[in-house]
N, C-alpha and C. Protein backbone atom coordinates (compact mmCIF):
# COMPACT_ATOMS: atom_id res chain seq x y z
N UNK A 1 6.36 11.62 43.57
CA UNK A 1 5.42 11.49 42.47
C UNK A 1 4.65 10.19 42.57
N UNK A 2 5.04 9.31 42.56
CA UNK A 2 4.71 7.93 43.33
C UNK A 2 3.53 7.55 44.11
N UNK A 3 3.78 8.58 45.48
CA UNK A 3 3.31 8.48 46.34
C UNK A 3 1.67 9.29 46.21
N UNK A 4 2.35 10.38 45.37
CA UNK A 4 0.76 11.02 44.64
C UNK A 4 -0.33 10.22 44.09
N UNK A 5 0.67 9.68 42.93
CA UNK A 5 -0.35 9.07 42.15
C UNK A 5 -0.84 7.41 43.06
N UNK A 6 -0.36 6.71 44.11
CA UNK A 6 -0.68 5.92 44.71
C UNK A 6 -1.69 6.54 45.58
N UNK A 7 -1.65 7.09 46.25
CA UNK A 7 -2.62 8.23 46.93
C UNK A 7 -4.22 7.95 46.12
N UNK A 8 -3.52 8.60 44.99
CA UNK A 8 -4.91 9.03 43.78
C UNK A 8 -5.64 7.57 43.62
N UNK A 9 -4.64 6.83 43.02
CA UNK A 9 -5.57 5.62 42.86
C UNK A 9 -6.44 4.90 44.23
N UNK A 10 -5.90 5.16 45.43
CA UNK A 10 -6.34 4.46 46.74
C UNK A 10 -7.29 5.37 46.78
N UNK A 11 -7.76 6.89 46.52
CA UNK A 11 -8.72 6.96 46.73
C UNK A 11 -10.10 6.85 45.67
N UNK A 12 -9.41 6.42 44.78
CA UNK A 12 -10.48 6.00 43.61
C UNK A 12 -11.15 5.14 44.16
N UNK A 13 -10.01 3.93 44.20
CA UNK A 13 -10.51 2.56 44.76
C UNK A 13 -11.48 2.67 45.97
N UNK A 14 -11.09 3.59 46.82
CA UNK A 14 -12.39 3.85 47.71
C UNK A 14 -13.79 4.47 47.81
N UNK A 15 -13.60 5.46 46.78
CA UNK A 15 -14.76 5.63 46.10
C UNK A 15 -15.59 4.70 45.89
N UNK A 16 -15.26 3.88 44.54
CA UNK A 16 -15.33 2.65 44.01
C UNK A 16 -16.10 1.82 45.03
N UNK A 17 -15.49 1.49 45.51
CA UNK A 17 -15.99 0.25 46.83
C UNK A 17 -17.27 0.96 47.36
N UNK A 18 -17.23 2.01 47.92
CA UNK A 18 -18.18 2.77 48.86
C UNK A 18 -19.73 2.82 47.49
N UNK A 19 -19.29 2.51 46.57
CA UNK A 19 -20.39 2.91 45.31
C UNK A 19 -20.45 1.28 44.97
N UNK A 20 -20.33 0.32 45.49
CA UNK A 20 -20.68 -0.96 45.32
C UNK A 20 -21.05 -1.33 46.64
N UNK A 21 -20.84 -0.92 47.36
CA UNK A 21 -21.69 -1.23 48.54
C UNK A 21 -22.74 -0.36 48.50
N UNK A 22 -22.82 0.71 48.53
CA UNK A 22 -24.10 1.38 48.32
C UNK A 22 -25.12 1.20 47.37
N UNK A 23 -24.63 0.68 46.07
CA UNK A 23 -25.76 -0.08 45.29
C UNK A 23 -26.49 -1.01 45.58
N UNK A 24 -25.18 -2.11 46.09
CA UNK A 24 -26.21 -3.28 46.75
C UNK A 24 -26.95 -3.00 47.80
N UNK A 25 -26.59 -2.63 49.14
CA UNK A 25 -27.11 -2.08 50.24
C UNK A 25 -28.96 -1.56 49.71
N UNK A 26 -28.44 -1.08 48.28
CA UNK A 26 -30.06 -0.40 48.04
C UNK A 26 -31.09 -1.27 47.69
N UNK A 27 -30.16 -2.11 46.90
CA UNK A 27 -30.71 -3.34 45.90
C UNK A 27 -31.56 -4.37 47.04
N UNK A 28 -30.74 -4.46 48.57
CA UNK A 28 -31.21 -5.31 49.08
C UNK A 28 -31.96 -4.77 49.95
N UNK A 29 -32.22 -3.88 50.17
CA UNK A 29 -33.38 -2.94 51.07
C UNK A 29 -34.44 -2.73 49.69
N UNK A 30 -34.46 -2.71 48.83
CA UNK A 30 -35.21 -2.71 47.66
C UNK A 30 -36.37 -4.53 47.69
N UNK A 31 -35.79 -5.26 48.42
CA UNK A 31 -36.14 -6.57 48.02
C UNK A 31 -37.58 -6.49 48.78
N UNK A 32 -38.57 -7.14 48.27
CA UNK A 32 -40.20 -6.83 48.54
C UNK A 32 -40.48 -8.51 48.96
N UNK A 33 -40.05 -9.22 48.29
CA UNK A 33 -40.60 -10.87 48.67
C UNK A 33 -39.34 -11.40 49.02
N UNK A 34 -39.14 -12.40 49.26
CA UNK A 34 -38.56 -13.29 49.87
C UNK A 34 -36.73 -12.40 50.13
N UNK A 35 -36.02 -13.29 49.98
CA UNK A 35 -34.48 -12.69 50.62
C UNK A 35 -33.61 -12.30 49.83
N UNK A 36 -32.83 -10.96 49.50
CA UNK A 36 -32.09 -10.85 48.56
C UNK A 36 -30.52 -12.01 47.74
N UNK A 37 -30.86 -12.00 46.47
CA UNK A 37 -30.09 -12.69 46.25
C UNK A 37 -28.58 -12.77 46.35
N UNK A 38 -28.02 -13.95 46.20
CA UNK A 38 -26.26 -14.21 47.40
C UNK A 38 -25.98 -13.54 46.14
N UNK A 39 -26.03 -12.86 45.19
CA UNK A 39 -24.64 -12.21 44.53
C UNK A 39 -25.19 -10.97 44.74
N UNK A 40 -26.44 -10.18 44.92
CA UNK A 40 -26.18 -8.93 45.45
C UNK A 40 -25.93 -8.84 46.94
N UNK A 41 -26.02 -10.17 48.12
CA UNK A 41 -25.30 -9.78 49.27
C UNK A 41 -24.05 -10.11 49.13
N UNK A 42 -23.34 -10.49 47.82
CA UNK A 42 -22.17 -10.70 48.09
C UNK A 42 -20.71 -9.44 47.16
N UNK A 43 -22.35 -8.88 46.54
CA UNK A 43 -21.63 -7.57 45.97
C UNK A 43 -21.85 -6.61 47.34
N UNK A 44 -22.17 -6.34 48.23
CA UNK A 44 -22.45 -5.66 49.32
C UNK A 44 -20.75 -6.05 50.59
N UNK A 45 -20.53 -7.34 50.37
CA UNK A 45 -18.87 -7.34 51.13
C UNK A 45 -18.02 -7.10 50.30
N UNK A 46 -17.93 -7.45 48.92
CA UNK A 46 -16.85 -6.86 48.21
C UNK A 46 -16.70 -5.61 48.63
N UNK A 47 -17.83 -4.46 48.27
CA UNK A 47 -17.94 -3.31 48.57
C UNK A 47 -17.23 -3.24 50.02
N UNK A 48 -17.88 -3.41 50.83
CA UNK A 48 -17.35 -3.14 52.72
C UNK A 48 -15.80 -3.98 52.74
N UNK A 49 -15.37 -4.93 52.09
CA UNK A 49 -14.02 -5.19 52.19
C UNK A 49 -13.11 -4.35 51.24
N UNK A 50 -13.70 -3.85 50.45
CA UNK A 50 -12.41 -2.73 49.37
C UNK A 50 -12.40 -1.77 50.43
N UNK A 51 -13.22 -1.09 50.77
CA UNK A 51 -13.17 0.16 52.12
C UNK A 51 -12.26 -0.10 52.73
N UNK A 52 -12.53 -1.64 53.85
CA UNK A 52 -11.30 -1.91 54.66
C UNK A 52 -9.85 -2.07 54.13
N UNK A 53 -10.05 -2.55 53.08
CA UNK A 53 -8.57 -3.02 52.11
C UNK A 53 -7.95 -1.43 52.13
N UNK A 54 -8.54 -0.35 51.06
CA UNK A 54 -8.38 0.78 51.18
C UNK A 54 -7.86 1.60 52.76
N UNK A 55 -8.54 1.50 53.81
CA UNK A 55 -8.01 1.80 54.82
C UNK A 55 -7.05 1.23 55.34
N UNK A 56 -6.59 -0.11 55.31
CA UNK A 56 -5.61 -0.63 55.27
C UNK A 56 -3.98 -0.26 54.92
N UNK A 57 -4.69 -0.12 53.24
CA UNK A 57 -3.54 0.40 52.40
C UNK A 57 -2.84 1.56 53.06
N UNK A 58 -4.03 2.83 53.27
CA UNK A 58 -3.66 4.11 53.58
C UNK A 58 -2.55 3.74 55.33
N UNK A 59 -3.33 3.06 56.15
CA UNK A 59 -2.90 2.46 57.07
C UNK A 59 -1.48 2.25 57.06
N UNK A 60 -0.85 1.68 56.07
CA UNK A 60 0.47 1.39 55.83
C UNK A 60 1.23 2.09 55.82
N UNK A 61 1.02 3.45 55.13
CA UNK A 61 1.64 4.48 55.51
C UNK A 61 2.29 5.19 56.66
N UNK A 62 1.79 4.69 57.42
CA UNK A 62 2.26 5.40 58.90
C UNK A 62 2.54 4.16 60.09
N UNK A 63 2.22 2.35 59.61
CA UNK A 63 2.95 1.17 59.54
C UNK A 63 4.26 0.62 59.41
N UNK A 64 5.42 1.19 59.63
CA UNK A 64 6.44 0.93 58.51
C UNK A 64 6.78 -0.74 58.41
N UNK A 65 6.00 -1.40 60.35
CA UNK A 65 6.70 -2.84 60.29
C UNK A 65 6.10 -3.52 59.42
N UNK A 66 4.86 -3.40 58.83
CA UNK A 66 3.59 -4.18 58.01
C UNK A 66 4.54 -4.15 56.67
N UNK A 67 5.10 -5.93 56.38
CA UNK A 67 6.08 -5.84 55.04
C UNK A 67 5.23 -5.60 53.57
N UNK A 68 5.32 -5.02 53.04
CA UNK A 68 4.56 -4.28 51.05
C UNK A 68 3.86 -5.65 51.22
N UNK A 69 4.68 -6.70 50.82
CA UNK A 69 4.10 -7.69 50.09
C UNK A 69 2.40 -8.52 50.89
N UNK A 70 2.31 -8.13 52.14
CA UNK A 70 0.60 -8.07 53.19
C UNK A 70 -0.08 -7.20 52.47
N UNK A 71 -0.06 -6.27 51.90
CA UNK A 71 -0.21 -5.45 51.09
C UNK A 71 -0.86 -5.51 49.81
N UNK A 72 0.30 -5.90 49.39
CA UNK A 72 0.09 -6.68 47.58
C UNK A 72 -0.90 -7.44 48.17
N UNK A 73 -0.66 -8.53 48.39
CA UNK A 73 -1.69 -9.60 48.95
C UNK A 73 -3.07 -9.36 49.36
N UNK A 74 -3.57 -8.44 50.06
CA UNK A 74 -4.65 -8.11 49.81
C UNK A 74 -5.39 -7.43 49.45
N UNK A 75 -4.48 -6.36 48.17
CA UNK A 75 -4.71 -6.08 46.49
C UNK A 75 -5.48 -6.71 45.80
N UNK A 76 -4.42 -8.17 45.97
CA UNK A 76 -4.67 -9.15 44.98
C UNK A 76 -5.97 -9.78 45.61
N UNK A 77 -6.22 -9.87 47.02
CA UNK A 77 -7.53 -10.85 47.29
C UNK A 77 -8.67 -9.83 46.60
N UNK A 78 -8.56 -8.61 47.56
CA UNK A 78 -8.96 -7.70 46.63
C UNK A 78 -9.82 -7.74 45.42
N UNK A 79 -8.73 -7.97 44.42
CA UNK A 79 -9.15 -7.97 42.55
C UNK A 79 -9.74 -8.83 42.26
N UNK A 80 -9.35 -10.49 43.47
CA UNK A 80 -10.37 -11.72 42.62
C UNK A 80 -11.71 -11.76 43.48
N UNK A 81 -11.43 -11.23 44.39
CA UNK A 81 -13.19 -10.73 45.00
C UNK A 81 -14.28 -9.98 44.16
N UNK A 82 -13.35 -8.92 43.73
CA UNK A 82 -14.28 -7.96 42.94
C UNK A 82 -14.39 -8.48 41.34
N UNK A 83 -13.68 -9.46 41.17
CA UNK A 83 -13.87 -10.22 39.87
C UNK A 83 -14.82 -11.17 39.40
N UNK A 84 -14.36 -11.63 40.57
CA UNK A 84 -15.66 -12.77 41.09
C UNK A 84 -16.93 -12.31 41.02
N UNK A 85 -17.28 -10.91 41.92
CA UNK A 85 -18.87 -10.58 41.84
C UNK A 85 -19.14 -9.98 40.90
N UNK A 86 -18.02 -9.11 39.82
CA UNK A 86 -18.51 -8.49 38.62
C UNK A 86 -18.67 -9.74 37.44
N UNK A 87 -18.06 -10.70 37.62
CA UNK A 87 -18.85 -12.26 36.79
C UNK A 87 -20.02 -12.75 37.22
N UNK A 88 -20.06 -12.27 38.86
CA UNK A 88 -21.61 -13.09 38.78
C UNK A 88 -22.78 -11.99 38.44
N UNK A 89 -22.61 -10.93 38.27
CA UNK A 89 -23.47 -10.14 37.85
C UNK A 89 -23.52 -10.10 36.72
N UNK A 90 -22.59 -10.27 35.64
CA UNK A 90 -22.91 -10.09 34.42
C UNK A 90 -23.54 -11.34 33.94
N UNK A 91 -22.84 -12.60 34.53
CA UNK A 91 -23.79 -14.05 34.48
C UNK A 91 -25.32 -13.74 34.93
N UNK A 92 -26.04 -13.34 36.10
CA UNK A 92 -27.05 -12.98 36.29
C UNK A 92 -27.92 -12.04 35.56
N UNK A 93 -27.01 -10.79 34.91
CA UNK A 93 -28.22 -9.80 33.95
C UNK A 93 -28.57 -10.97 32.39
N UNK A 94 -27.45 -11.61 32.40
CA UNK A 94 -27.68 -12.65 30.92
C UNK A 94 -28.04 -10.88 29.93
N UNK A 95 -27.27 -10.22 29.79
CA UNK A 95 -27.20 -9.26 28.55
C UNK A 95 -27.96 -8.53 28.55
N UNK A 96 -28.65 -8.19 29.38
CA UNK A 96 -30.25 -7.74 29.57
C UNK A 96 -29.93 -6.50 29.44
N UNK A 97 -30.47 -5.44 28.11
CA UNK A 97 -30.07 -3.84 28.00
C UNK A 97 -31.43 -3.28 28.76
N UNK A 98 -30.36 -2.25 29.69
CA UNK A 98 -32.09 -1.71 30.66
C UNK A 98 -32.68 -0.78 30.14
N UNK A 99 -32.49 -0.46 28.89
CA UNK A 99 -32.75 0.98 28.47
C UNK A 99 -34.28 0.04 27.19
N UNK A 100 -33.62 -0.95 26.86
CA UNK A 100 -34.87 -1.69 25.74
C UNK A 100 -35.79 -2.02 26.38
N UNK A 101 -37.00 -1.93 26.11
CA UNK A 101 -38.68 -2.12 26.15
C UNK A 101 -38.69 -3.75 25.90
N UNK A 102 -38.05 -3.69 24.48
CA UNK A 102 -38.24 -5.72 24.47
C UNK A 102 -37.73 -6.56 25.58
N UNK A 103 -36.55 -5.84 26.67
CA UNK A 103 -36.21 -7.10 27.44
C UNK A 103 -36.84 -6.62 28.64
N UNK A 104 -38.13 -6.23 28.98
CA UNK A 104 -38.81 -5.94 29.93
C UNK A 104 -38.92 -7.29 30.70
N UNK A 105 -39.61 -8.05 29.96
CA UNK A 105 -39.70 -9.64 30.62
C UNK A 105 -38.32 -10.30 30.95
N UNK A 106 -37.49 -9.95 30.62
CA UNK A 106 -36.55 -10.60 31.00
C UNK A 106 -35.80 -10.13 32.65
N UNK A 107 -36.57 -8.48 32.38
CA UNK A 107 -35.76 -7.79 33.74
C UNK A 107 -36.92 -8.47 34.51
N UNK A 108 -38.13 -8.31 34.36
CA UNK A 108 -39.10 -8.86 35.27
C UNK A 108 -38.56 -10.22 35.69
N UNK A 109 -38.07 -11.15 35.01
CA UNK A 109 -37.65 -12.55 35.54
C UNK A 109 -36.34 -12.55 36.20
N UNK A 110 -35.39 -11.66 36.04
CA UNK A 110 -34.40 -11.40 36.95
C UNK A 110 -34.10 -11.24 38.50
N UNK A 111 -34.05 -12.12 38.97
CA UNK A 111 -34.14 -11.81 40.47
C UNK A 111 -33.36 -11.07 40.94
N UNK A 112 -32.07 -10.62 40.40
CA UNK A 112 -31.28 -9.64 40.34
C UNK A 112 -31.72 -8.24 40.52
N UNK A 113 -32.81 -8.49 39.28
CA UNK A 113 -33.57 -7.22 39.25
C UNK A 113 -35.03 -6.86 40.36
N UNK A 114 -35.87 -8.20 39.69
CA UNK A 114 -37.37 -8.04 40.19
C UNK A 114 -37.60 -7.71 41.50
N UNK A 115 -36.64 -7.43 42.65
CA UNK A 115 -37.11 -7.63 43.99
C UNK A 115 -37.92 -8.17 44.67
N UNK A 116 -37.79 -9.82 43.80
CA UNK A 116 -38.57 -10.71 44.67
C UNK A 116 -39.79 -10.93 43.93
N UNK A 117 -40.34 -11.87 43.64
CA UNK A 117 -41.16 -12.33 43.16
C UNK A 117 -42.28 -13.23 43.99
N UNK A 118 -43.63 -13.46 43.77
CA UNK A 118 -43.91 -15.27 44.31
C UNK A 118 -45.06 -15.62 43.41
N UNK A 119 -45.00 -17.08 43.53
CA UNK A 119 -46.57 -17.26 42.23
C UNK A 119 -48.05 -17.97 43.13
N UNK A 120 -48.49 -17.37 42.44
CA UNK A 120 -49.93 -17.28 42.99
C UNK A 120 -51.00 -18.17 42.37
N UNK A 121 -51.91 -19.02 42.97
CA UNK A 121 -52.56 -19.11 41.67
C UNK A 121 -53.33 -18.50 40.56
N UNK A 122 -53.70 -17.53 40.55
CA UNK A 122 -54.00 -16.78 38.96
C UNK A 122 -52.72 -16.07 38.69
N UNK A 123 -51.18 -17.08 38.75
CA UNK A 123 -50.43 -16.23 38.00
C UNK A 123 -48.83 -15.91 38.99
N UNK A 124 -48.04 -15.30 38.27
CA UNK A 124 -47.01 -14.89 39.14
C UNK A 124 -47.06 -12.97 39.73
N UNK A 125 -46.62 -13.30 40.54
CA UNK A 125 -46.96 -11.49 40.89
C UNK A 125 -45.53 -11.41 41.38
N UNK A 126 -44.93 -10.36 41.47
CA UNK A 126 -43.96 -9.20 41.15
C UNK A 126 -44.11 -7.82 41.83
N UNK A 127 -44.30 -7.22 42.44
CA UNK A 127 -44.43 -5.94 43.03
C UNK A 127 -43.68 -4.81 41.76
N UNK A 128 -42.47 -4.97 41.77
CA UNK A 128 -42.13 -4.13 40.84
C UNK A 128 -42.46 -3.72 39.32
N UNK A 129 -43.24 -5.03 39.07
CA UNK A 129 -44.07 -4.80 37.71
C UNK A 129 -45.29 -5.17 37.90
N UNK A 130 -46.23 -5.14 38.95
CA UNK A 130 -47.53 -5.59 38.97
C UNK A 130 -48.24 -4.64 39.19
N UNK A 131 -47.39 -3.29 40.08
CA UNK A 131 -48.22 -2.36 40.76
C UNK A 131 -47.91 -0.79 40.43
N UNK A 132 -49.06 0.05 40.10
CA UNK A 132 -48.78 1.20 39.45
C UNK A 132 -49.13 1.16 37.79
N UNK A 133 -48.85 2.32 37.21
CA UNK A 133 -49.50 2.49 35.59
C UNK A 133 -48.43 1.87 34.68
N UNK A 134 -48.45 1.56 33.86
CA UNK A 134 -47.60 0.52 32.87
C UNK A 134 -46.06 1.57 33.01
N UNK A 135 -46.16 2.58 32.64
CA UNK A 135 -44.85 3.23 32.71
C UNK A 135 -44.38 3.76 34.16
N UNK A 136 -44.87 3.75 35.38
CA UNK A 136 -44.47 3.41 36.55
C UNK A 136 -43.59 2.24 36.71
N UNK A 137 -43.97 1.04 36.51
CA UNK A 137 -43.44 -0.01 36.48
C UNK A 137 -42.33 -0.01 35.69
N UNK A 138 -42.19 -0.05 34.38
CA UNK A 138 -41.16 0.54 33.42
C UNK A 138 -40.30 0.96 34.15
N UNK A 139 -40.80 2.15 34.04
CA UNK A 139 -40.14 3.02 34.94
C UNK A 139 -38.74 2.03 36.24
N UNK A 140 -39.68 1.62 37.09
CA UNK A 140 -39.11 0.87 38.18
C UNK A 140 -38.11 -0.18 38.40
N UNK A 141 -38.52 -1.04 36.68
CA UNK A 141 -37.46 -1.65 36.40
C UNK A 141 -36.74 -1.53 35.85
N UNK A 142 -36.65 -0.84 35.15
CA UNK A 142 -35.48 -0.21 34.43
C UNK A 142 -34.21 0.53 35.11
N UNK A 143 -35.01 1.30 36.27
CA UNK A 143 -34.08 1.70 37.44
C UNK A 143 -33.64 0.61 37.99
N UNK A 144 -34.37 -0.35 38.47
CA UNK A 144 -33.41 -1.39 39.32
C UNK A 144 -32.26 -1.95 38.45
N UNK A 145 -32.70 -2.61 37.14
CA UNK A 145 -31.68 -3.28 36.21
C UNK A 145 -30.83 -2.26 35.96
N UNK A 146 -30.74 -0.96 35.92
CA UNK A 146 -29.17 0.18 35.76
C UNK A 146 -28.73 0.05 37.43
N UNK A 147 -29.29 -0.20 38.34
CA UNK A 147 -28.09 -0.22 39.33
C UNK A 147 -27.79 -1.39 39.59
N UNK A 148 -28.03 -2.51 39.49
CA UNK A 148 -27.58 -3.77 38.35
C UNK A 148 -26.31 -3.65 38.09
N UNK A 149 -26.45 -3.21 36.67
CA UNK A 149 -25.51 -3.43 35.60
C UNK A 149 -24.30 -2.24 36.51
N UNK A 150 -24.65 -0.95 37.12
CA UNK A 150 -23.81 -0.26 37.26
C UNK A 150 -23.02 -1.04 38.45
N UNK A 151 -23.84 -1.54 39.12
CA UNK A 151 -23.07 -2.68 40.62
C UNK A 151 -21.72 -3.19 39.44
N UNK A 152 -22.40 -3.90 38.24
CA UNK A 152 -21.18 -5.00 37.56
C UNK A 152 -19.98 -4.29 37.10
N UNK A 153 -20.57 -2.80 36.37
CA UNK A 153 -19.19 -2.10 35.91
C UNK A 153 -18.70 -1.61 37.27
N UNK A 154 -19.06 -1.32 38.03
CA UNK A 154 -17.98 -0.56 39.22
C UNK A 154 -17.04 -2.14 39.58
N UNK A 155 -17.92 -3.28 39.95
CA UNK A 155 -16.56 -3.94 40.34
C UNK A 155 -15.91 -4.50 39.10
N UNK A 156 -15.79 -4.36 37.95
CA UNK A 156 -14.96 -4.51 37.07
C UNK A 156 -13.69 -3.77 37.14
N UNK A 157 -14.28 -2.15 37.29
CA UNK A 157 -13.04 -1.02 37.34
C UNK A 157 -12.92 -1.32 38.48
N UNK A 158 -13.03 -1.80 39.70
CA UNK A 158 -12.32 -2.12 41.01
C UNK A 158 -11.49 -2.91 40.75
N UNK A 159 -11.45 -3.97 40.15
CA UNK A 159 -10.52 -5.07 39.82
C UNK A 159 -9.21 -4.49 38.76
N UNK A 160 -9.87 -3.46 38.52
CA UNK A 160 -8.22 -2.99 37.51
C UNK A 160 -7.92 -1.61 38.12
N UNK A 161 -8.47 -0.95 39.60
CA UNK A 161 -7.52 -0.82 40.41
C UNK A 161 -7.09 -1.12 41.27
N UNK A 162 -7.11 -2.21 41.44
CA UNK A 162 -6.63 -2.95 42.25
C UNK A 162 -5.53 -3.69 41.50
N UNK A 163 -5.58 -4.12 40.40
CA UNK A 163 -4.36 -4.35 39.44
C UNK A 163 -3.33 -2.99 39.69
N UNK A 164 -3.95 -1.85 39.54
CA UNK A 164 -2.96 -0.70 39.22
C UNK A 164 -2.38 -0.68 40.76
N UNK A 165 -3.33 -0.38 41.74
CA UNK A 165 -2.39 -0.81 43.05
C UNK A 165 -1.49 -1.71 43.39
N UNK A 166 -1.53 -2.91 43.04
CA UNK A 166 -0.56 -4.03 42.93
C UNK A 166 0.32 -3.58 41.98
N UNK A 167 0.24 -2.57 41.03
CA UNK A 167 1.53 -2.48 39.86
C UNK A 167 2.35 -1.39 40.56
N UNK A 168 1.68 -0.29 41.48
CA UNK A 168 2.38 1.00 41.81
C UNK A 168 3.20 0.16 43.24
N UNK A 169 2.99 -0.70 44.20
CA UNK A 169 3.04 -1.40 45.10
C UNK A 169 4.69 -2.47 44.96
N UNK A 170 4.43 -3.20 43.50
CA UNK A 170 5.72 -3.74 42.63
C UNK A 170 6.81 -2.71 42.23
N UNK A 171 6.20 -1.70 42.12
CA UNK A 171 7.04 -0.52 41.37
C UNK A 171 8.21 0.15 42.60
N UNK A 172 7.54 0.40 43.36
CA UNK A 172 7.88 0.88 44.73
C UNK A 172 9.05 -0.05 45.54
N UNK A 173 8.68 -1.21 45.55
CA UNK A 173 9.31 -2.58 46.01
C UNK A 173 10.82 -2.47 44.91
N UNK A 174 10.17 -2.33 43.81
CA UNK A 174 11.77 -2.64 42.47
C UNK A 174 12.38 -1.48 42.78
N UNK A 175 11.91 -0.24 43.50
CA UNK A 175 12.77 0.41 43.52
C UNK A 175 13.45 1.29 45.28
N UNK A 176 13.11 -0.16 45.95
CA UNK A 176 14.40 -0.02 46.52
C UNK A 176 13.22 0.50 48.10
N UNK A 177 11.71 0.31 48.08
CA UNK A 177 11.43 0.76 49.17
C UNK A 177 11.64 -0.22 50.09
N UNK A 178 11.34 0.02 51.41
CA UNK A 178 11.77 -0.71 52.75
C UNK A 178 10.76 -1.98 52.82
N UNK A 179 11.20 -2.43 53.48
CA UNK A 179 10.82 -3.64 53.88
C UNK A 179 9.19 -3.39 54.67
N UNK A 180 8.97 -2.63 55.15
CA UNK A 180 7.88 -2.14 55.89
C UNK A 180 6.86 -1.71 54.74
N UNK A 181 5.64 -1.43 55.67
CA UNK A 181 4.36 -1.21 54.49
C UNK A 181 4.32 -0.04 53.95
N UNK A 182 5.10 0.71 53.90
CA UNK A 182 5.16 2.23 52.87
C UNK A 182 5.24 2.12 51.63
N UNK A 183 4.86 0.83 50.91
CA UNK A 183 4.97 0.83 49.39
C UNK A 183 3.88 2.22 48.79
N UNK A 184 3.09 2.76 49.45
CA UNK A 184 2.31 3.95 48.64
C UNK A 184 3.02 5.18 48.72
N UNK A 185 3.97 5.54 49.39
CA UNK A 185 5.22 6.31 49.39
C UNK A 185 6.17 6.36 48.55
């Protein structure tokens, strides 16, 4: 039963990861001026290191010399990775709801969001809000700021399974599994 529900969660968690790397990945092929910013390339390795972590894990399974606790351990690097970038994203949107019209200017000033900006002299220009019909643009940013915010909630719920992996991992260990890496067994 154990081994099921460890199963289940490892492949959440991989889900998970594969859907934070793929956001950013978009976010930063999305970027029009200058270079994407270090917390969406750094939501882009969280993502590609939960994968590996995840393959890892599964890895263990058929590992027996690899001891649980290599394991746990990079669970746990794991959770403060993906903690880390779901703080710097929510520090970066500064509350910004993508669905409101009033914080349009604010997504526009988001480099998170704007894909790049530069200022000109008559002004600052923006690609994502400069070009196309007023609700094109809208439109555009509003999409970027939801895969944004959705980058921040996925590594949030990465970080609490990765908690739950480290708890099924302890569980396994208290009860008597081997010394080898089969704690998802």
């Amino acid at each position: 039963m154990l081994s099921a529900i460890t199963l289940g969660v490892r492949a959440l968690q991989f889900i998970f990861a594969i859907v934070v790397l793929g956001l950013s990945i978009t976010l930063i092929k999305a970027q029009q001026i200058g270079d994407a910013p270090t917390t969406t390339k750094y939501s882009s390795f969280t993502g590609g290191f939960g994968i590996l972590v995840c393959a890892a894990g599964v890895l263990g399974l058929f590992i027996s010399k690899i001891p649980d606790i290599a394991f746990l351990a990079l669970d746990g690097i794991l959770g403060i990775l993906f903690l880390a970038g779901g703080i710097a994203w929510a520090i970066g949107l500064k509350g910004i709801n993508c669905k409101s019209i009033d914080d349009l200017g604010k997504m526009l000033d988001s480099p998170l969001i704007n894909q790049g900006c530069t200022d000109l002299p008559d002004g600052r220009y923006c690609p994502i809000g400069n070009t196309g019909s007023t609700q094109e643009r809208i439109d555009r940013l509003q999409a970027s700021c939801q895969k944004g915010f959705t980058n921040e909630i996925f590594q949030f719920l990465c970080v609490a399974i990765s908690l739950g992996v480290i708890g099924l991992g302890y569980v396994r260990m208290r009860k008597g599994g081997s010394s080898g890496g089969n704690y998802v067994v």
